[in-house]
C-alpha atoms as a PDB file:
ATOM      1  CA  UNK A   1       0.000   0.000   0.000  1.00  0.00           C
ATOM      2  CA  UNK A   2       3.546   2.665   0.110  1.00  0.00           C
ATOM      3  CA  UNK A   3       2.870   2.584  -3.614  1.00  0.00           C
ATOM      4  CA  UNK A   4       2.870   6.321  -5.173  1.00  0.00           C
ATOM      5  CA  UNK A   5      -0.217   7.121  -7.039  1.00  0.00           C
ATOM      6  CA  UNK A   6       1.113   9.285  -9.847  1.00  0.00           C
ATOM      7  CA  UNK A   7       5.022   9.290 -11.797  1.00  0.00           C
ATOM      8  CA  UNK A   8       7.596  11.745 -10.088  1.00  0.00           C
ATOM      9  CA  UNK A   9       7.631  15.400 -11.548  1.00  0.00           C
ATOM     10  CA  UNK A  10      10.332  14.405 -13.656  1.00  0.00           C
ATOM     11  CA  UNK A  11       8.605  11.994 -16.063  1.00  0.00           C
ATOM     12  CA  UNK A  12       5.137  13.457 -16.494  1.00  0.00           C
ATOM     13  CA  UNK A  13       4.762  14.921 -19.657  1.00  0.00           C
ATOM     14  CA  UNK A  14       4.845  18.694 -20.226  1.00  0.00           C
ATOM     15  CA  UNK A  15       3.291  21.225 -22.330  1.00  0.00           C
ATOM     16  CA  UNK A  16       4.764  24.318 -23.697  1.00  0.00           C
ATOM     17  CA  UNK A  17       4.119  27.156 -22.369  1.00  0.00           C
ATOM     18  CA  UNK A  18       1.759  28.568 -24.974  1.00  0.00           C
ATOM     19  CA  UNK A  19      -0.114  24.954 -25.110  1.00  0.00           C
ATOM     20  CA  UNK A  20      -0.542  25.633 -21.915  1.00  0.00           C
ATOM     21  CA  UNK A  21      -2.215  28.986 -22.014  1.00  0.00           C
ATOM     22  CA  UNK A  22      -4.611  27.846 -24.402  1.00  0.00           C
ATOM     23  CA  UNK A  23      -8.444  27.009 -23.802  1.00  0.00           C
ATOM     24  CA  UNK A  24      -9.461  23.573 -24.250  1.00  0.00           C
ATOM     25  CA  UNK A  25     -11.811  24.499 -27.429  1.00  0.00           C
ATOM     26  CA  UNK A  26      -8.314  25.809 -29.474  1.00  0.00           C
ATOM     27  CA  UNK A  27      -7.570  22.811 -31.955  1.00  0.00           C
ATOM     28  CA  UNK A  28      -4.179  22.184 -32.163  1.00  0.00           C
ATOM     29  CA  UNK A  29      -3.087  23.696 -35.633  1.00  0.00           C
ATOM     30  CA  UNK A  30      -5.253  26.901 -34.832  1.00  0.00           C
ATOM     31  CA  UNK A  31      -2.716  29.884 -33.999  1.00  0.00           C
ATOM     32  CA  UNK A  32      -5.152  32.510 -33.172  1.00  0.00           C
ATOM     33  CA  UNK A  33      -4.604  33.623 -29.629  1.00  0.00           C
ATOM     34  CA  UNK A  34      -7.678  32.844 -26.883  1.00  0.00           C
ATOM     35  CA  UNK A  35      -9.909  36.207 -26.405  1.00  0.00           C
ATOM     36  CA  UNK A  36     -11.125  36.383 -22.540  1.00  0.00           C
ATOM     37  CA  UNK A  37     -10.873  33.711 -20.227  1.00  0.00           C
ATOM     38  CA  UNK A  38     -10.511  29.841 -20.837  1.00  0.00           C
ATOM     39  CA  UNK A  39     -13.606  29.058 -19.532  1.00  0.00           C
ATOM     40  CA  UNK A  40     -15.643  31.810 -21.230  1.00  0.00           C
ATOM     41  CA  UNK A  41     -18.979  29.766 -22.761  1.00  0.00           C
ATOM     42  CA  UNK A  42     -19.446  25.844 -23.277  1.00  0.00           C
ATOM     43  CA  UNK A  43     -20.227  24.329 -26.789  1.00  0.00           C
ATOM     44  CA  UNK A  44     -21.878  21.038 -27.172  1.00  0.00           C
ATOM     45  CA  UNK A  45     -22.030  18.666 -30.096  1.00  0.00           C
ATOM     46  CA  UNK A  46     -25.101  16.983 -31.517  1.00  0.00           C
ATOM     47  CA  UNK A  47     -24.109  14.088 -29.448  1.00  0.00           C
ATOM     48  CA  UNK A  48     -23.907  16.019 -26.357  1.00  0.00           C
ATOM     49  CA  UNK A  49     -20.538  15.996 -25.394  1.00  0.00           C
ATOM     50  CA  UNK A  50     -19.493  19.420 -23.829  1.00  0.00           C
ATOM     51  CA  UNK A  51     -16.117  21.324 -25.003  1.00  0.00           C
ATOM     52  CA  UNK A  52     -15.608  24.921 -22.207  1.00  0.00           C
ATOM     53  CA  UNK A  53     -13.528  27.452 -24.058  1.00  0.00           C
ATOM     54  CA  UNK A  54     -12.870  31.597 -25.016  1.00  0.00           C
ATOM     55  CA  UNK A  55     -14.806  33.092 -27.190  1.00  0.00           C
ATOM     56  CA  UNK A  56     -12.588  32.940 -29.920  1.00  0.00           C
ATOM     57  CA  UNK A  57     -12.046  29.530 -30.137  1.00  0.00           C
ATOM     58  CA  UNK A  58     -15.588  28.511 -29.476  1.00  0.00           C
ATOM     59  CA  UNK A  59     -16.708  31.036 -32.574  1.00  0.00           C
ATOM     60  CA  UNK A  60     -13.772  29.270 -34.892  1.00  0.00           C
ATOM     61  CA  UNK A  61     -14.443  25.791 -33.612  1.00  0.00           C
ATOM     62  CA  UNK A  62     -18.536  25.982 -34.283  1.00  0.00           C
ATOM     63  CA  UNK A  63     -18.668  26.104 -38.041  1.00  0.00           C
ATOM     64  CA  UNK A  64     -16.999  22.743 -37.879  1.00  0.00           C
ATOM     65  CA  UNK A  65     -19.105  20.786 -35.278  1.00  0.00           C
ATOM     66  CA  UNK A  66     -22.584  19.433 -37.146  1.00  0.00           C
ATOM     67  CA  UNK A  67     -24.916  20.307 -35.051  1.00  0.00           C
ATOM     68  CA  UNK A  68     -23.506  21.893 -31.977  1.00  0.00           C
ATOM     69  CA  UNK A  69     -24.776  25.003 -30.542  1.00  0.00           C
ATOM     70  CA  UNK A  70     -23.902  27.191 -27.372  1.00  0.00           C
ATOM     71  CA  UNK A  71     -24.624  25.786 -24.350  1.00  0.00           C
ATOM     72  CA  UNK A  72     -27.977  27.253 -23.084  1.00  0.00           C
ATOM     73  CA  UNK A  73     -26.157  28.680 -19.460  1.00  0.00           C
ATOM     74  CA  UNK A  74     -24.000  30.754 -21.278  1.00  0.00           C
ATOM     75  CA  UNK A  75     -24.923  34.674 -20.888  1.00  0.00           C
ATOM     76  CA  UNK A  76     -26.854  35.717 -24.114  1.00  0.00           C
ATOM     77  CA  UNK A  77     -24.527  38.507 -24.984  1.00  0.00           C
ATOM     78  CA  UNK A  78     -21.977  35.886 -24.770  1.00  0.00           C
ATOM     79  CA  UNK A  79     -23.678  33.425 -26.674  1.00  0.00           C
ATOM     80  CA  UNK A  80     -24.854  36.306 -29.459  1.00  0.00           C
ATOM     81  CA  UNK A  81     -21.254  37.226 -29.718  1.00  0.00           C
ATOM     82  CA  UNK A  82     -19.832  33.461 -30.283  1.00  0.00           C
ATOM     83  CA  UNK A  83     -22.549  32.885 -33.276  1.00  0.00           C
ATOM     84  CA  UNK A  84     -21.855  36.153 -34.882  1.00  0.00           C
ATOM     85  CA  UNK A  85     -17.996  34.946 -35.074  1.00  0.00           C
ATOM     86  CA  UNK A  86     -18.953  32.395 -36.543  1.00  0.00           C
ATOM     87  CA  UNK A  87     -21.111  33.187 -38.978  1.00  0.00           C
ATOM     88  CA  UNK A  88     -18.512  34.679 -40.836  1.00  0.00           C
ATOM     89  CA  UNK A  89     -16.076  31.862 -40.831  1.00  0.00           C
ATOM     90  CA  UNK A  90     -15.875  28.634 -43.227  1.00  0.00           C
ATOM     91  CA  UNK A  91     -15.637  25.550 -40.696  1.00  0.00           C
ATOM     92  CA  UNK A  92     -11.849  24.499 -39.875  1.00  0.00           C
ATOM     93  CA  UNK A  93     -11.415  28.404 -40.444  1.00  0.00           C
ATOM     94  CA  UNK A  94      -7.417  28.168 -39.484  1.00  0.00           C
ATOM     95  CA  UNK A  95      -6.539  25.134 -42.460  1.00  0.00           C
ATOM     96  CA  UNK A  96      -7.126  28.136 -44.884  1.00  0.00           C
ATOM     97  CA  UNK A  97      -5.350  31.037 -43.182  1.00  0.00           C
ATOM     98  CA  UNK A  98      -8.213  32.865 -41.821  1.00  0.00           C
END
């Protein structure tokens, strides 16, 4: 039972820094930088799973999600201001430069 639940500091895996600064809604090969904090509105897919992130990356990430919408908690302004984004953006808006 003295066994340690998790590795030592010096084998877990690290991000870098600007991975780390990132909301969880930024795909991976998006550069744009998050707007507003990482936990900023909630999107969820037509099968219901839930993805928290900025503004930004929620906007950019919706075109691209069939069905998904703003989750209803989110403040309206908030939610307004997330479908306006991305309204003007084709879905996967960063694998053509925009």
């Amino acid at each position: 039972m003295n066994q340690p639940t998790s590795a030592p500091p010096t084998t877990r895996p690290t991000l870098p820094a600007a991975a780390r600064r990132r909301c969880p809604a930024a795909a991976a090969a998006d550069p744009t930088p998050c707007d507003g904090p990482p936990d900023a509105a909630t999107l969820i897919d037509r099968h219901g799973r839930e993805t928290a992130g900025c503004v930004q990356h929620c906007a950019r990430r919706l075109p691209g999600l069939d069905g998904a919408r703003v989750h209803p908690f989110v403040p309206a302004a908030r939610a307004l201001d997330i479908y306006f984004r991305a309204s003007e953006l084709p879905p996967f808006a960063w694998e053509i430069g925009r």
